[in-house]
C-alpha atoms as a PDB file:
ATOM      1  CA  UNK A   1      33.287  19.105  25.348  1.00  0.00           C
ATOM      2  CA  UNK A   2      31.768  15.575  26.706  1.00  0.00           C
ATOM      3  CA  UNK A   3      29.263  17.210  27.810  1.00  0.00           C
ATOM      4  CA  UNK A   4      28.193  18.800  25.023  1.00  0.00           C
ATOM      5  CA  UNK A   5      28.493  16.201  22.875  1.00  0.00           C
ATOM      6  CA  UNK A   6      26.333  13.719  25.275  1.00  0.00           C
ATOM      7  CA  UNK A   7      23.985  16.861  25.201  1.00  0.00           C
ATOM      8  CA  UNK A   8      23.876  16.729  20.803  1.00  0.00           C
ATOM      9  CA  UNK A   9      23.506  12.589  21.263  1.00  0.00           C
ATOM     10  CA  UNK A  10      20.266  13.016  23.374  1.00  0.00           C
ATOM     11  CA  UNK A  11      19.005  15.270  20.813  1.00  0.00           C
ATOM     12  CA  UNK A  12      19.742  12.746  17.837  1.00  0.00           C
ATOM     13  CA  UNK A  13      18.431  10.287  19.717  1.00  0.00           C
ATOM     14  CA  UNK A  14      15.343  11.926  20.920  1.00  0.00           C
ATOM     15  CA  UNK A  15      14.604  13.206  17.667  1.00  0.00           C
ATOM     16  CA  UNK A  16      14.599   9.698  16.008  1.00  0.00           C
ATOM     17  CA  UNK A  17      12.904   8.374  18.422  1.00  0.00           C
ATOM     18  CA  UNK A  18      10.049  11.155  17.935  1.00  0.00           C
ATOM     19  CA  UNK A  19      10.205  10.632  13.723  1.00  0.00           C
ATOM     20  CA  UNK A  20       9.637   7.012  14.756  1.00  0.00           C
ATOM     21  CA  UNK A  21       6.747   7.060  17.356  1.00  0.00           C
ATOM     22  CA  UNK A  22       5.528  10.118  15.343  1.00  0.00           C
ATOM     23  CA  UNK A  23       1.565  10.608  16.589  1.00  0.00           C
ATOM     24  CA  UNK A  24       1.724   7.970  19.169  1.00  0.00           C
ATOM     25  CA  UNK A  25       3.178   9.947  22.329  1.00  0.00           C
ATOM     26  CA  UNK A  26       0.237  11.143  24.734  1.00  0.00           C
ATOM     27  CA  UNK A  27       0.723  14.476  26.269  1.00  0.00           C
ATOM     28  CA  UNK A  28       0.487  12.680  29.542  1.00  0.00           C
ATOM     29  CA  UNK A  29       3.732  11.039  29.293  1.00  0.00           C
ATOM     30  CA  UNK A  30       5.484  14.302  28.042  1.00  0.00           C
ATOM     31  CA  UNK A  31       4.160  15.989  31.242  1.00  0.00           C
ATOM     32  CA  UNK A  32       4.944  13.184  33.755  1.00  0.00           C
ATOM     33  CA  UNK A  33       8.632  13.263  32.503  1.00  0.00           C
ATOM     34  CA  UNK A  34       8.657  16.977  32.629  1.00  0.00           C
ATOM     35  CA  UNK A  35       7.822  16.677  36.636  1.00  0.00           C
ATOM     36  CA  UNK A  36      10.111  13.936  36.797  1.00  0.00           C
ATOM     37  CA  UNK A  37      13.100  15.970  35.081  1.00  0.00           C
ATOM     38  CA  UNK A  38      11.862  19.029  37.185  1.00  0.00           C
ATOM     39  CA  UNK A  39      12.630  17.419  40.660  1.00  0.00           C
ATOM     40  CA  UNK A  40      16.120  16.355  39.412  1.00  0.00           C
ATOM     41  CA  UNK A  41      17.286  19.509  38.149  1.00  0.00           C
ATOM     42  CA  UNK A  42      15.592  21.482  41.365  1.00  0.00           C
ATOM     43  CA  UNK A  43      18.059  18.359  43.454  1.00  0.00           C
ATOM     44  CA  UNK A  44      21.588  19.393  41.192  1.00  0.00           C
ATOM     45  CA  UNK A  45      20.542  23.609  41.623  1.00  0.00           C
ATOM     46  CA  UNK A  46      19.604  22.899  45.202  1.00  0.00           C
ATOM     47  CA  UNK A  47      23.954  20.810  46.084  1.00  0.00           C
ATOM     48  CA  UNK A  48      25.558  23.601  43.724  1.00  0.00           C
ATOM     49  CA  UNK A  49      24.019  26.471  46.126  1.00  0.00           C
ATOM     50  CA  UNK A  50      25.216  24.908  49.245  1.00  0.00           C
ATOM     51  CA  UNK A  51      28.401  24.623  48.282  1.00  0.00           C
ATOM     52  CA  UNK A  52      28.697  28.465  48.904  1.00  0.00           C
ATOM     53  CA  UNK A  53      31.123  29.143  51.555  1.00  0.00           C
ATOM     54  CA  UNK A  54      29.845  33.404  51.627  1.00  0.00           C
ATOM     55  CA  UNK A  55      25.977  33.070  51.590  1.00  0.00           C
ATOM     56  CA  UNK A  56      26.052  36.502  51.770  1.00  0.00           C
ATOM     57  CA  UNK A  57      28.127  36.836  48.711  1.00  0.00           C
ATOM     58  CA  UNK A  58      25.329  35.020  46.530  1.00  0.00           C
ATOM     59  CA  UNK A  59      22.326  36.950  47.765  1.00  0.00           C
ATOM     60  CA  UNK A  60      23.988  40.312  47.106  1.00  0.00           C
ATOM     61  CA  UNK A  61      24.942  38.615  43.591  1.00  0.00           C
ATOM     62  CA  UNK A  62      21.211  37.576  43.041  1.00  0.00           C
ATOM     63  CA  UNK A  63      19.626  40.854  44.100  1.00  0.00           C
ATOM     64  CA  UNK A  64      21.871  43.012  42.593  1.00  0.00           C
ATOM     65  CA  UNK A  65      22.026  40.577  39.288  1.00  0.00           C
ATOM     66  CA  UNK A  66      18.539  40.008  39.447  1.00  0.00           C
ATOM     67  CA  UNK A  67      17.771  43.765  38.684  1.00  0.00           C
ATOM     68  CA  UNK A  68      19.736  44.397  36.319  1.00  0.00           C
ATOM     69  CA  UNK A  69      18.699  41.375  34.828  1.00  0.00           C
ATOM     70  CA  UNK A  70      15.376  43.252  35.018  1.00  0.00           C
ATOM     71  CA  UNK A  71      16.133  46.825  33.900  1.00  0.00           C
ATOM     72  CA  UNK A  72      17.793  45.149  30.562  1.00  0.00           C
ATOM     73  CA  UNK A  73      15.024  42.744  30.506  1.00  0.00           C
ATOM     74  CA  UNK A  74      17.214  39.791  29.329  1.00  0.00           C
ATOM     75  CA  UNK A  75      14.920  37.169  29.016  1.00  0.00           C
ATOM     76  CA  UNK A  76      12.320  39.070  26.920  1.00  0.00           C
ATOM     77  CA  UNK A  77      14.979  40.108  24.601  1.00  0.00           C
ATOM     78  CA  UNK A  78      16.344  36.533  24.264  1.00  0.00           C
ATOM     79  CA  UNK A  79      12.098  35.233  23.718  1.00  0.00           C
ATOM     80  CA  UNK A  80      12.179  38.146  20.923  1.00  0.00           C
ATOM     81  CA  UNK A  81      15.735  36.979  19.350  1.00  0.00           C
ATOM     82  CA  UNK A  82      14.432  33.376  18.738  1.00  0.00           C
ATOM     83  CA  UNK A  83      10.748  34.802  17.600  1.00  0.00           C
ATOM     84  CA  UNK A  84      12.593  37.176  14.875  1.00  0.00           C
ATOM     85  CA  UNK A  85      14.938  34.337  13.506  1.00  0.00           C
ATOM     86  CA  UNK A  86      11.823  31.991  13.841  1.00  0.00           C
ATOM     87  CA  UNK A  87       9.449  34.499  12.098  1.00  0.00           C
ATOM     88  CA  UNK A  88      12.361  35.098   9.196  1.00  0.00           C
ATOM     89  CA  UNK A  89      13.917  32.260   8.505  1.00  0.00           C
ATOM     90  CA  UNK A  90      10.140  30.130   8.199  1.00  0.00           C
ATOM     91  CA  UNK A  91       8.673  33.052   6.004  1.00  0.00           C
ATOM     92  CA  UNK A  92      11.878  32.897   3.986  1.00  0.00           C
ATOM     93  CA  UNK A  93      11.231  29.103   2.983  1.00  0.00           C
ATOM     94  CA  UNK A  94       7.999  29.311   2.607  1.00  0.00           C
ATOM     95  CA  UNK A  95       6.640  27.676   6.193  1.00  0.00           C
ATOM     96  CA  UNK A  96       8.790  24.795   5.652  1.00  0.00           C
ATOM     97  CA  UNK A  97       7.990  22.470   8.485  1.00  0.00           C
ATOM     98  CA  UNK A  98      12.169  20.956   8.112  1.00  0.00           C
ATOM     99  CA  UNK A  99      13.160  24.875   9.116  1.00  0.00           C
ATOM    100  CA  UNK A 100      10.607  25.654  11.777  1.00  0.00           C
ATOM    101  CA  UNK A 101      11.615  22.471  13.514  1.00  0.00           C
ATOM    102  CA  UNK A 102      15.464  23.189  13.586  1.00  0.00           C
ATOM    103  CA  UNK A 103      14.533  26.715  13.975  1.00  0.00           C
ATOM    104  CA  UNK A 104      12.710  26.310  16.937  1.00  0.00           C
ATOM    105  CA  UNK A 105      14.452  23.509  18.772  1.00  0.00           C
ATOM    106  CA  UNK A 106      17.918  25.213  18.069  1.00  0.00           C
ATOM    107  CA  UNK A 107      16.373  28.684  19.946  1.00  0.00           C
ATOM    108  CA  UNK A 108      15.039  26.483  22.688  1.00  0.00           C
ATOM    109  CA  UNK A 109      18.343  24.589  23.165  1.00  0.00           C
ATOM    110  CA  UNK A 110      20.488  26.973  23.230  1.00  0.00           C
ATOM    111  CA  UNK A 111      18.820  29.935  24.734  1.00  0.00           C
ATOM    112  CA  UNK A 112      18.402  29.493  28.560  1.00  0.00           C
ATOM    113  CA  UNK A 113      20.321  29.632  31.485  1.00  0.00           C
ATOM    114  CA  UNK A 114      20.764  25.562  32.140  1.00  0.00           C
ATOM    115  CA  UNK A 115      23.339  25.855  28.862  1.00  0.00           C
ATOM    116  CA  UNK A 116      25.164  28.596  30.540  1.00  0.00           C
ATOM    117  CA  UNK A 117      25.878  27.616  33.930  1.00  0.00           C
ATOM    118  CA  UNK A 118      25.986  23.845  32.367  1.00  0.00           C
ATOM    119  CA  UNK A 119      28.810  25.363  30.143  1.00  0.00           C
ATOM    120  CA  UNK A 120      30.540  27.429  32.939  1.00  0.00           C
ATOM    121  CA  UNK A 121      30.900  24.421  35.253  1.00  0.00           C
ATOM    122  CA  UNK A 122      32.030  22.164  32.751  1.00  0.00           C
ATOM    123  CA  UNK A 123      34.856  24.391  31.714  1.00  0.00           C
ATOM    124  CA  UNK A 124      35.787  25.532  34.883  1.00  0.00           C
ATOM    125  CA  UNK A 125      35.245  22.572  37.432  1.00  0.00           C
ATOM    126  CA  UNK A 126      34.840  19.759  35.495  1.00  0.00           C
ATOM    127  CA  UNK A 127      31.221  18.504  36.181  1.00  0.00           C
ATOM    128  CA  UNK A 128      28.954  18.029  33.948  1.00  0.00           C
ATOM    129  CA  UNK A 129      26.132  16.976  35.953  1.00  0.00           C
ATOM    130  CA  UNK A 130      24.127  20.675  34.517  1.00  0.00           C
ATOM    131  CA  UNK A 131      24.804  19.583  31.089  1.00  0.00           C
ATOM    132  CA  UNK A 132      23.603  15.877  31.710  1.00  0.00           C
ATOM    133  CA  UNK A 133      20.485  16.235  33.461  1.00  0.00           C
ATOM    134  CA  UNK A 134      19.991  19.418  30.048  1.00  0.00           C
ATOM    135  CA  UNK A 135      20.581  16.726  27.794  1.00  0.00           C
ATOM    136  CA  UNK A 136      17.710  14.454  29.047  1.00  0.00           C
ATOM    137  CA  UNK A 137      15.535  17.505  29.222  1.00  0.00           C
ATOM    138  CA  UNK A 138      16.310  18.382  25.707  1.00  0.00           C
ATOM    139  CA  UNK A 139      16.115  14.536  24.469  1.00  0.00           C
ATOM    140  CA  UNK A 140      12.680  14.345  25.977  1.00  0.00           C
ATOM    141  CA  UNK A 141      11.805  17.555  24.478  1.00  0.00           C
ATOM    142  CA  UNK A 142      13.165  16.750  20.932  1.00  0.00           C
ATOM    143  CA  UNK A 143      10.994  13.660  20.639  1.00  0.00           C
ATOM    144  CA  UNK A 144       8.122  15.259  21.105  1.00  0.00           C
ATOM    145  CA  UNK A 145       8.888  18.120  18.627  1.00  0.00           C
ATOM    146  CA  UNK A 146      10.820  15.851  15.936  1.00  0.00           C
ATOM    147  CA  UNK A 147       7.044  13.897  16.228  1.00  0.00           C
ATOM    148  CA  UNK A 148       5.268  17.368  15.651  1.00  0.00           C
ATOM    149  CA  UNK A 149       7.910  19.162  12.958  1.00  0.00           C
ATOM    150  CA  UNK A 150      10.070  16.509  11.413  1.00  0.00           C
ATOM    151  CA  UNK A 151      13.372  15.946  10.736  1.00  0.00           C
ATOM    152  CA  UNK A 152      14.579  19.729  11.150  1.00  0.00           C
ATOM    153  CA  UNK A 153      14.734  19.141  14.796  1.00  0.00           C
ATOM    154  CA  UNK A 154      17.639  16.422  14.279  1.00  0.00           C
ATOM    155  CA  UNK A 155      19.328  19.057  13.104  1.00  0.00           C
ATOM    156  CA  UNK A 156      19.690  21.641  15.954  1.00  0.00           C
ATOM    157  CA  UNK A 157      22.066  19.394  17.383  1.00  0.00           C
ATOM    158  CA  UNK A 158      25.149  21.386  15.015  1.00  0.00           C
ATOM    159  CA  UNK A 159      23.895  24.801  17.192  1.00  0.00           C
ATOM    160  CA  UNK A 160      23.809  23.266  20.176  1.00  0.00           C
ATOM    161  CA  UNK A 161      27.737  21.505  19.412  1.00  0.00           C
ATOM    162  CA  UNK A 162      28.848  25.016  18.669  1.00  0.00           C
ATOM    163  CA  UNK A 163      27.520  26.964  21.060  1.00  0.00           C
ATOM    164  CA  UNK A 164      27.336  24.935  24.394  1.00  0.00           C
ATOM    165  CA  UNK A 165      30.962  23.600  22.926  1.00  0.00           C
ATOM    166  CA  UNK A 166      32.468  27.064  22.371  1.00  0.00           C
ATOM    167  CA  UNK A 167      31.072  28.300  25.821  1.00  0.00           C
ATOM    168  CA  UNK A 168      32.998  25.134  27.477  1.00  0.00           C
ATOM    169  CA  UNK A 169      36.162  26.272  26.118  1.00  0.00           C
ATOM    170  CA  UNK A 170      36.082  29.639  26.808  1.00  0.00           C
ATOM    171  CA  UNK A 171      35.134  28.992  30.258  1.00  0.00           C
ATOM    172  CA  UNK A 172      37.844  26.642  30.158  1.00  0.00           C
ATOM    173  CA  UNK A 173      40.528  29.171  29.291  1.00  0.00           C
ATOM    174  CA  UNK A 174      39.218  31.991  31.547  1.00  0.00           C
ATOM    175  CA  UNK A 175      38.775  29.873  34.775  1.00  0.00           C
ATOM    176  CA  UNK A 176      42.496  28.588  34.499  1.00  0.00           C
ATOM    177  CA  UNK A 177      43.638  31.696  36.287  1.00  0.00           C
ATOM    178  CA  UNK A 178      40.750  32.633  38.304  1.00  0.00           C
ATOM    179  CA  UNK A 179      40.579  32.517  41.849  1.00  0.00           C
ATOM    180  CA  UNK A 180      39.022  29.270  43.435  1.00  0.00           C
ATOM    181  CA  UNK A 181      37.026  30.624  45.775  1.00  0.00           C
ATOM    182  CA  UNK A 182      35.791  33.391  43.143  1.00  0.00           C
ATOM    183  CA  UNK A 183      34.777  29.732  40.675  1.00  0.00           C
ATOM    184  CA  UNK A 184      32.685  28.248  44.320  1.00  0.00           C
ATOM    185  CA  UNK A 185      30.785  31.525  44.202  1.00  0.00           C
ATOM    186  CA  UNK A 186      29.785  31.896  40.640  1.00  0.00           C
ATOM    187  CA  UNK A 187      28.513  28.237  40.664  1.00  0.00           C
ATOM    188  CA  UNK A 188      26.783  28.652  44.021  1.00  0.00           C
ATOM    189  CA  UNK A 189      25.239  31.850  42.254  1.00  0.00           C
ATOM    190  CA  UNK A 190      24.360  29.356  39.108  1.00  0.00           C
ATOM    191  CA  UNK A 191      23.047  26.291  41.180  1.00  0.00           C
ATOM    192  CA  UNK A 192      20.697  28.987  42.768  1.00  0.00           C
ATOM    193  CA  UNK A 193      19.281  29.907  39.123  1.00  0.00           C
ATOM    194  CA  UNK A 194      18.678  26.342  38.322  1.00  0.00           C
ATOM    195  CA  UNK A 195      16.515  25.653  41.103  1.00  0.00           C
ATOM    196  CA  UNK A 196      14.417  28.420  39.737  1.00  0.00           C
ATOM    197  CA  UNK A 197      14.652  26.388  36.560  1.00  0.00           C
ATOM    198  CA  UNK A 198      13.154  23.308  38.434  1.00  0.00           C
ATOM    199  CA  UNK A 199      10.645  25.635  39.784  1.00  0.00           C
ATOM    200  CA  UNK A 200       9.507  26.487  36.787  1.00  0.00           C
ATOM    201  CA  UNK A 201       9.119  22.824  35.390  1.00  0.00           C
ATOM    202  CA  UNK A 202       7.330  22.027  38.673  1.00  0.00           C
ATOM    203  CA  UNK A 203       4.641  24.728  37.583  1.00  0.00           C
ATOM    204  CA  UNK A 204       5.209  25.971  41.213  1.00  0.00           C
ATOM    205  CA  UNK A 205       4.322  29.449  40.702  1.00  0.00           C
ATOM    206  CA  UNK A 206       1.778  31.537  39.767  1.00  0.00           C
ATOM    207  CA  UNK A 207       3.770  33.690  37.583  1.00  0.00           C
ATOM    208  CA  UNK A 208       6.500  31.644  35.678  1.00  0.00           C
ATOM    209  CA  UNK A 209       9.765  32.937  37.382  1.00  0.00           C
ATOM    210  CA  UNK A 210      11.816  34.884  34.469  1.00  0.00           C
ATOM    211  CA  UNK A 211      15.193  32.967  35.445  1.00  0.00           C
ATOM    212  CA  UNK A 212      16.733  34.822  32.040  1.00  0.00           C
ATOM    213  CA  UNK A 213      16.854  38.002  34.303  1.00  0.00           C
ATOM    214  CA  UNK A 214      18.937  36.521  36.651  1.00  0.00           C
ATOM    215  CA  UNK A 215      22.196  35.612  34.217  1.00  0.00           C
ATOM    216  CA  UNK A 216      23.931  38.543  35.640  1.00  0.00           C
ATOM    217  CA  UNK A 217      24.110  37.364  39.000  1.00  0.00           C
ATOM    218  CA  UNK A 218      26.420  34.265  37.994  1.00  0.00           C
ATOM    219  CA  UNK A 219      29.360  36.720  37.143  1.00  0.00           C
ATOM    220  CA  UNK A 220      29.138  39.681  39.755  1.00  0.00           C
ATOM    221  CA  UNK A 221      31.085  37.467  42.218  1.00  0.00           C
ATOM    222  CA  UNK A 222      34.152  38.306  39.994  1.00  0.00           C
ATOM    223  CA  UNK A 223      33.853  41.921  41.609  1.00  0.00           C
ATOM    224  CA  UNK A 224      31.992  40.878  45.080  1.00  0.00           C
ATOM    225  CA  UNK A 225      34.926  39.048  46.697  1.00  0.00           C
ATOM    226  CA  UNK A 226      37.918  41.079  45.777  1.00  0.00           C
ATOM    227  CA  UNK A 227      35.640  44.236  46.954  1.00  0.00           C
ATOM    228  CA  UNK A 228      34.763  42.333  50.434  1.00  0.00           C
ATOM    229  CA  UNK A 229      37.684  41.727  50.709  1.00  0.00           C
ATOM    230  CA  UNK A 230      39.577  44.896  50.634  1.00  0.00           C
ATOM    231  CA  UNK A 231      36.557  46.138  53.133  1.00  0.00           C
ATOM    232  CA  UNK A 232      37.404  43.469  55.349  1.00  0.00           C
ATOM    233  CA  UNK A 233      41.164  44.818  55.252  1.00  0.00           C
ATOM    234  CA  UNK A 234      40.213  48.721  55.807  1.00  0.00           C
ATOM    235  CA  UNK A 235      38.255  47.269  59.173  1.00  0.00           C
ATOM    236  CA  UNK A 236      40.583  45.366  60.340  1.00  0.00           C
END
């Protein structure tokens, strides 16, 4: 829960700072930081893969993730979710700017891989360096939304405790009695989404990698290594 709680100070933080300096931050400085943040998360997704100690085990996870990732269409579904609640719960107050703002931060917080693989590895292992480095990403981001929709965006901070928080715990719970090396791969798997994260706040690619698609992948290592295993046994 440290984590997530240095994760909902960023955001009340950030968002002050934004109702403060509101019209005075230049998109320049918004990008620069975004770069900045980029490299840094690209450096903690880039240490978690290494740690694998089966490489193959994490590119049958990602290819095999990835498309199902892809024939569910995750990420679409998740950019429809927050539209929906955005579209409802701003026509429902009458385009309140206090409700679009914790409307739309609280979607952008909370939906995106960085708070699930933040979440896993600070239940299961401990570290919350996923977590951190999201919490400066979202305290940068919430300053320059609090400056553009107001005080709502304070306010996504209660999602963000709950959900990032709850997540922690159950991860907690499950990863007591899970195998170790089974934990290794599933943040090996993770650390290898998050540098498609970074990639994606690099503007690297043409086509914005759809990282959403890729959740899957984090958990199929529960059924690759006790599988490769048992083949290992049959040969020999």
């Amino acid at each position: 829960m440290i984590a997530t709680i240095i994760n909902v100070v960023f955001i009340l933080v950030g968002g002050m700072l934004g109702l403060v300096f509101k019209n005075r931050i230049s998109a320049r400085f918004s990008s620069c930081l975004t770069f900045a943040l980029g490299l840094c998360v690209l450096g903690i997704g880039i240490s978690s893969m290494i740690a694998t100690e089966d490489t193959l085990c994490v590119i049958v996870c990602m290819v095999i993730g990835t498309l199902i990732g892809e024939g569910i269409n995750i990420e679409k579904r998740m950019d429809s979710l927050g539209e929906v609640l955005r579209r409802r719960l701003i026509k429902g107050e009458g385009n309140n700017r206090f409700v679009e703002g914790f409307v739309t931060a609280s979607v952008l917080f909370c939906v995106g891989a960085m708070a699930i693989n933040g979440s896993m590895e600070a239940g299961m292992n401990g570290n919350y360096d996923i977590l951190v480095s999201k919490s400066v990403i979202d305290g940068v981001t919430s300053i320059t939304f609090a400056a553009a929709m107001g005080v709502g965006v304070l306010f996504s901070a209660l999602p963000i405790l709950l959900y990032e928080g709850g997540l922690t715990i159950i991860f907690a719970l499950v990863g007591r009695g899970m195998d170790p090396a089974v934990v290794n791969e599933m943040s090996a798997v993770g650390g290898t989404i998050i540098v498609g994260i970074g990639i994606n706040m690099l503007g690297l690619p043409k086509e914005k990698l759809r990282v959403g698609n890729m959740l899957p992948a984090i958990f199929l290592p529960l059924a690759y290594l006790p599988v490769a295993r048992a083949l290992g046994g049959l040969m020999g």
